[in-house]
Protein backbone atom coordinates (compact mmCIF):
# COMPACT_ATOMS: atom_id res chain seq x y z
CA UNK A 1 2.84 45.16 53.26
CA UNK A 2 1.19 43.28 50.27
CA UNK A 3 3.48 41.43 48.03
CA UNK A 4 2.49 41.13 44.05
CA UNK A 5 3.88 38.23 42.57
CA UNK A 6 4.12 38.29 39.08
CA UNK A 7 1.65 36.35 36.54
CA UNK A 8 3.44 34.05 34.80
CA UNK A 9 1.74 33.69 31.13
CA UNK A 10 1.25 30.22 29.77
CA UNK A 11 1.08 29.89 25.72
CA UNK A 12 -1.96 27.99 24.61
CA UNK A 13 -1.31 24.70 22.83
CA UNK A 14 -0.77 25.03 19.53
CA UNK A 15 0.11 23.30 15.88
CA UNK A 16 2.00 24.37 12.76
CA UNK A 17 2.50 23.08 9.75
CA UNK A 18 5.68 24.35 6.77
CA UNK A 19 7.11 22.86 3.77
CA UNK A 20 9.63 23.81 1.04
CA UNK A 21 7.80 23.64 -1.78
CA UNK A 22 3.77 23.85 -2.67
CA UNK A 23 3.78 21.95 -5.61
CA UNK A 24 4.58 18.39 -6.64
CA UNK A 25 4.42 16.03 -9.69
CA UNK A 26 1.83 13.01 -9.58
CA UNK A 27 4.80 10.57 -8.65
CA UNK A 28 6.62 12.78 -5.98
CA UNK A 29 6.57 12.19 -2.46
CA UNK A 30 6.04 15.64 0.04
CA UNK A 31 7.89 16.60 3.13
CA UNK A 32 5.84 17.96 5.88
CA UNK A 33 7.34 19.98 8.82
CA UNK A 34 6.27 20.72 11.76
CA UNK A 35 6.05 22.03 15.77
CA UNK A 36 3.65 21.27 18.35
CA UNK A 37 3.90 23.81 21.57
CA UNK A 38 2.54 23.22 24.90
CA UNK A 39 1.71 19.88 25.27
CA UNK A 40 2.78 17.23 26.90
CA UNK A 41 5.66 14.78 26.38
CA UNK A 42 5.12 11.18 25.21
CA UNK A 43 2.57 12.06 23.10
CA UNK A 44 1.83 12.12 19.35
CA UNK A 45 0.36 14.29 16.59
CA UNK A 46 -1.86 12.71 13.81
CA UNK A 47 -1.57 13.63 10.62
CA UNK A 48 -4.09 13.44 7.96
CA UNK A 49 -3.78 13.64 4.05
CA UNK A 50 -6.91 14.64 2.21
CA UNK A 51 -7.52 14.49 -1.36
CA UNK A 52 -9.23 16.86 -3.48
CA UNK A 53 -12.60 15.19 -3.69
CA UNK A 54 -12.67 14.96 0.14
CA UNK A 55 -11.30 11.00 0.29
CA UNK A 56 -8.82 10.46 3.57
CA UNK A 57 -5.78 9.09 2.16
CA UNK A 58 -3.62 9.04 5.24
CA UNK A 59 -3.79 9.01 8.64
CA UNK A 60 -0.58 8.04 10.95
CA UNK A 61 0.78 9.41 14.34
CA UNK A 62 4.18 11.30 14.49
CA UNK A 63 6.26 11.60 17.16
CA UNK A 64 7.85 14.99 18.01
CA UNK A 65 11.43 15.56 20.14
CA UNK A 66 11.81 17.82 23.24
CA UNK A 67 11.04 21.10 21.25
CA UNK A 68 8.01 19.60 19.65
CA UNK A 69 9.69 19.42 15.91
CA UNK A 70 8.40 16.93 13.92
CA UNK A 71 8.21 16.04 10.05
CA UNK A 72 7.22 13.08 7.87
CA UNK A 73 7.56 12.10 4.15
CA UNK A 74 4.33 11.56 2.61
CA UNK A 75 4.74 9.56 -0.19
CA UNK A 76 2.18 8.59 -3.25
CA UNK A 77 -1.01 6.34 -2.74
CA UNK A 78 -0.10 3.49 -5.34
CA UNK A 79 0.92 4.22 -7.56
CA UNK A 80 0.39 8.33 -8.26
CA UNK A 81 -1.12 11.26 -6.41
CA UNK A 82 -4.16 12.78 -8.64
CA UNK A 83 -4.02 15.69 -9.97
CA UNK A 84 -5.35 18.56 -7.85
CA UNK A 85 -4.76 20.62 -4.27
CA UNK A 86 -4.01 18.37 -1.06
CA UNK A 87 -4.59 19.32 2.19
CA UNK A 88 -2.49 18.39 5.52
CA UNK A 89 -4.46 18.37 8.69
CA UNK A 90 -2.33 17.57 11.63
CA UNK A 91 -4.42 17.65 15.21
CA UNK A 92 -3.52 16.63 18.49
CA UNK A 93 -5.71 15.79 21.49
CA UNK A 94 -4.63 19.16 23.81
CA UNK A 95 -4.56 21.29 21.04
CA UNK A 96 -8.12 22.64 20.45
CA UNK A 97 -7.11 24.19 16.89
CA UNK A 98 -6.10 21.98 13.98
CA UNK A 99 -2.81 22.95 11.53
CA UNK A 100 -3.47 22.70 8.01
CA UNK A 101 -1.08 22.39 5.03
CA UNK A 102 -2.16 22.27 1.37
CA UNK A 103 0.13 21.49 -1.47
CA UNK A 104 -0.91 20.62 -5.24
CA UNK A 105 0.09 18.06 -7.73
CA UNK A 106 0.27 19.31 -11.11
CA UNK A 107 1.14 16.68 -14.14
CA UNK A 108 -1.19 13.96 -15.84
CA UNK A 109 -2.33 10.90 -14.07
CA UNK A 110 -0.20 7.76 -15.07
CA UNK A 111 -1.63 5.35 -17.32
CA UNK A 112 -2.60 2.25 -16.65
CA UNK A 113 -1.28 -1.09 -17.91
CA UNK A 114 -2.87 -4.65 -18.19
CA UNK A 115 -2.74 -7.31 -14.87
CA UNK A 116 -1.86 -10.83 -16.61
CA UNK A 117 -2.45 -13.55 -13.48
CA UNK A 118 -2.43 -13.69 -9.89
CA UNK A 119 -0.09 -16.67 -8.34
CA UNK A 120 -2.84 -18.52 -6.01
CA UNK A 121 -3.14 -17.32 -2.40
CA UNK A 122 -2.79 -20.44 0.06
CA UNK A 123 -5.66 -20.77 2.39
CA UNK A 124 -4.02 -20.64 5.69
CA UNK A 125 -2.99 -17.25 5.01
CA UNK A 126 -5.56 -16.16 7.65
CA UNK A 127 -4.26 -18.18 10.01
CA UNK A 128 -0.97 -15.77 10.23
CA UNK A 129 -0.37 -12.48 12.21
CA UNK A 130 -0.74 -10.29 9.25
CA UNK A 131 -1.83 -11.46 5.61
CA UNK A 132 -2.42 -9.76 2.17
CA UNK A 133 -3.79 -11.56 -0.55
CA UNK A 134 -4.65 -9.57 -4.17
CA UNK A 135 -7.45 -9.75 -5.84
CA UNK A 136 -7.73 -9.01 -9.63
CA UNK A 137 -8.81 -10.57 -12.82
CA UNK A 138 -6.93 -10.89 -16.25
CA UNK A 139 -6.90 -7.62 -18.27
CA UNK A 140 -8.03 -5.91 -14.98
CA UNK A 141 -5.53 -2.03 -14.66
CA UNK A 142 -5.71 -2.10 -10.95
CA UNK A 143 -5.02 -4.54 -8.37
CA UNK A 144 -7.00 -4.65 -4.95
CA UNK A 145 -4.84 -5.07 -1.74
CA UNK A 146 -7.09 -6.65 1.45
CA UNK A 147 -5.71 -7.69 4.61
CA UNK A 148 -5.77 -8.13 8.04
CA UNK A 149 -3.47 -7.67 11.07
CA UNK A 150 -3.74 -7.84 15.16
CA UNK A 151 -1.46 -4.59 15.46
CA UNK A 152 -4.24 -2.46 14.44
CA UNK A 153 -2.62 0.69 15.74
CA UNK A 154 0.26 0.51 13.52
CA UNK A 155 0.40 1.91 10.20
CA UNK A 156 1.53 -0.76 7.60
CA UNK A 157 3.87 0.20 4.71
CA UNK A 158 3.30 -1.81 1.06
CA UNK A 159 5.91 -1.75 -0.63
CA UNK A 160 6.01 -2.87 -5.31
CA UNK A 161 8.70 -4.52 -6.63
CA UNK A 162 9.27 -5.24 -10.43
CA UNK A 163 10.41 -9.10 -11.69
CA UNK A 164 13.75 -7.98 -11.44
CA UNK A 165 13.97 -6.51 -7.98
CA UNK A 166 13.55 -2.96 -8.62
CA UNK A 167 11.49 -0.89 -6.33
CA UNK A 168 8.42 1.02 -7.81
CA UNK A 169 6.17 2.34 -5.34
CA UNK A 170 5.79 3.05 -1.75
CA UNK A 171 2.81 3.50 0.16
CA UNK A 172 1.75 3.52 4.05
CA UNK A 173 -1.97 2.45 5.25
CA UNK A 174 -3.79 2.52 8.25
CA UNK A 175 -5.33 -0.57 9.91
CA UNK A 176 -9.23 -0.05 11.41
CA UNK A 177 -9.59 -0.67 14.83
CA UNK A 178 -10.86 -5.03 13.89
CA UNK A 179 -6.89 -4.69 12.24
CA UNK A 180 -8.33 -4.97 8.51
CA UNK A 181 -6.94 -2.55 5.62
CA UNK A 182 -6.87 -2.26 1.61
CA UNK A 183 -4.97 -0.34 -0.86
CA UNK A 184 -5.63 -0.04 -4.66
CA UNK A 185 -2.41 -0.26 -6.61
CA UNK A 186 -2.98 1.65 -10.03
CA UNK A 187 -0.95 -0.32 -12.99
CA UNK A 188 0.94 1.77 -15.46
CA UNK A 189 3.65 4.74 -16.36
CA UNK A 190 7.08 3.18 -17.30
CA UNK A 191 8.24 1.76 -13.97
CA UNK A 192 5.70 -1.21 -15.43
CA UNK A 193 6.66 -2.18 -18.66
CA UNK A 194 8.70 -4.96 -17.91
CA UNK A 195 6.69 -7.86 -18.42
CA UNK A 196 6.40 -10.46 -15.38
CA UNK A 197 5.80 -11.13 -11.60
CA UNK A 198 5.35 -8.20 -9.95
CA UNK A 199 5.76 -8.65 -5.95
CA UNK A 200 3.13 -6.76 -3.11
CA UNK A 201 4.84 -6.86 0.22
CA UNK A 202 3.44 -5.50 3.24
CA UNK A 203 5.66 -4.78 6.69
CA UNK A 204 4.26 -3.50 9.76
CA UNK A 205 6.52 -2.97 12.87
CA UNK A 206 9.47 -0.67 13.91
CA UNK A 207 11.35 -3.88 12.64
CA UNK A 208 9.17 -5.33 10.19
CA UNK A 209 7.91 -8.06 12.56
CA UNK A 210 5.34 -8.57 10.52
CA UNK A 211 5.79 -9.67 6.65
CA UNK A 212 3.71 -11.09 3.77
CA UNK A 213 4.02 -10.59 0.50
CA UNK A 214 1.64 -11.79 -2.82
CA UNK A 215 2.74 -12.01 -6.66
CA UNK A 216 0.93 -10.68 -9.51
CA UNK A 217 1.65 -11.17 -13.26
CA UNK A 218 1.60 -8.18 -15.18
CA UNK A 219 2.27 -7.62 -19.14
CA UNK A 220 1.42 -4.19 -20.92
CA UNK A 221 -0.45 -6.43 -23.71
CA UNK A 222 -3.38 -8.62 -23.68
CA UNK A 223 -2.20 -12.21 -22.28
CA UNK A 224 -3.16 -15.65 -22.31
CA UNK A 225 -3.56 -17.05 -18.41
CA UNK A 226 -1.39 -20.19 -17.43
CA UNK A 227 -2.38 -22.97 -16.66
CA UNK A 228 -3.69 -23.45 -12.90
CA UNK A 229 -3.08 -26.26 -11.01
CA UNK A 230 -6.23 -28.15 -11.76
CA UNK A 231 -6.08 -27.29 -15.37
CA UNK A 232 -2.66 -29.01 -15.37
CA UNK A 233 -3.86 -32.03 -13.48
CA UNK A 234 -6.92 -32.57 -16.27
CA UNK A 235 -4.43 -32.05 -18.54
CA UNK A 236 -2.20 -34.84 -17.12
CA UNK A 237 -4.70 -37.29 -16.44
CA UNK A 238 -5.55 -36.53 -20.46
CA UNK A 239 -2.30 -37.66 -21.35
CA UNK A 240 -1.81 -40.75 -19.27
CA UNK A 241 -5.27 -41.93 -20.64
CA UNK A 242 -4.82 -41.59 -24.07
CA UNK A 243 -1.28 -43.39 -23.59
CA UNK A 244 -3.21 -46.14 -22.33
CA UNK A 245 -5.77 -46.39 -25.11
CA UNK A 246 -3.17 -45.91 -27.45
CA UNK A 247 -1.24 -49.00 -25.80
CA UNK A 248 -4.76 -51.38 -25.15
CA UNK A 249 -5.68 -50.29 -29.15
CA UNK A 250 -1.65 -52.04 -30.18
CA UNK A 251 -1.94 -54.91 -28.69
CA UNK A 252 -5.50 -55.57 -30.30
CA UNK A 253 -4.07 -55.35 -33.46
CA UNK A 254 -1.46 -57.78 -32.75
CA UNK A 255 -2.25 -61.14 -34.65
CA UNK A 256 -3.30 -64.24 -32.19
CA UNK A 257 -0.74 -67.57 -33.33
């Protein structure tokens, strides 16, 4: 007597991607959804976000529950998505075929506004975990974000506030494997037309373990620079010297008995 045992069918790994909407305006964020099947536990899928001329915006892991449901809000690069069609690639390493979600951002670009001054970045900065510093010249319309960090496979999430607390943009970037990273903050729209310091702060960490944070002075107009710190001390050293001139040149004058 031969016994047949039934075949027991394994699915393939596999990837989706779904959203609820296909469009978005340039200073939206995007909700992803998605499923991974047939893979292991304890394990993450990356997502990608690609622009429409070809330049990777994002790339950070997701982790998915016991059904393999996962989703992630994917907000703007600083400080507005470009107009044009996005595509979501999410991949994961035992799933041979890649998901792919496009979306597209319809709506003008914002405009940009003027940077004033940069408050000076101390020097042992680099000694630190994780450090930012911005660099930017006066009348500049976009500020350059560089960094470094040891947690290099950790995304880090920068975070704009206005001079009077208010939050204006949010953005998330990935660290290369030597921990360094950048971001280019675009200046403009009406979240920046209050005139001021405008605060960059970068966290990193399921706790924000890791913290920095750099002030820039931004005014929609074209601005006069203050005086830096050297500038002031020439200026006091100036003043201290023409007091004593002006002192020495009085008592010359005075009449000898």
């Amino acid at each position: 007597m031969i016994s047949i045992l039934p075949m027991l069918a394994f699915a393939a790994p596999s990837l989706e991607l779904s959203s609820h909407s296909t469009s978005i305006n340039p200073s939206d964020s995007f909700l992803v959804f998605g499923k991974v099947m047939g893979v292991t536990s304890y394990s993450t899928v990356n997502l990608s976000l690609v622009a429409p001329d070809d330049e990777l915006i994002y790339s950070f892991n997701v982790d998915f529950d016991k059904e393999g449901n996962f989703k992630r809000l994917i907000h703007p690069p600083i400080s507005s998505f470009k107009s044009g069609e996005y595509t979501i690639i999410a991949t994961h390493a035992q799933v041979s075929q890649p998901a792919k979600l496009t979306f597209t951002v319809i709506g003008k670009d914002i405009p940009s506004g003027i940077i004033k001054e940069i408050t000076p970045t101390p020097q042992d900065k680099t000694k630190s975990d994780m450090y930012i510093v911005a660099n930017a010249v006066e009348g500049d319309t976009e500020i350059s974000i560089v960094g470094k960090t040891f947690w290099s496979d950790r995304d880090i999430t920068l975070k704009v506030s206005s001079p009077n607390g208010n939050l204006i943009t949010v953005a998330q970037v990935t660290p290369m494997s030597n921990g360094d990273f950048s971001a280019t903050i675009k200046i403009g729209g009406p979240m920046w037309k209050e005139d001021g310091l405008y605060t960059v702060t970068a966290y990193q960490g399921d706790n924000s373990e890791l913290k920095d944070s750099v002030q820039v002075d931004i005014a929609n107009g074209v601005v006069v620079p203050e005086f830096g710190s050297i500038a002031a001390m020439i200026l006091a050293v100036s003043i201290i010297s023409l007091i004593a001139f002006s002192a020495k040149s009085r008592l010359s004058l005075v009449p000898r008995l």
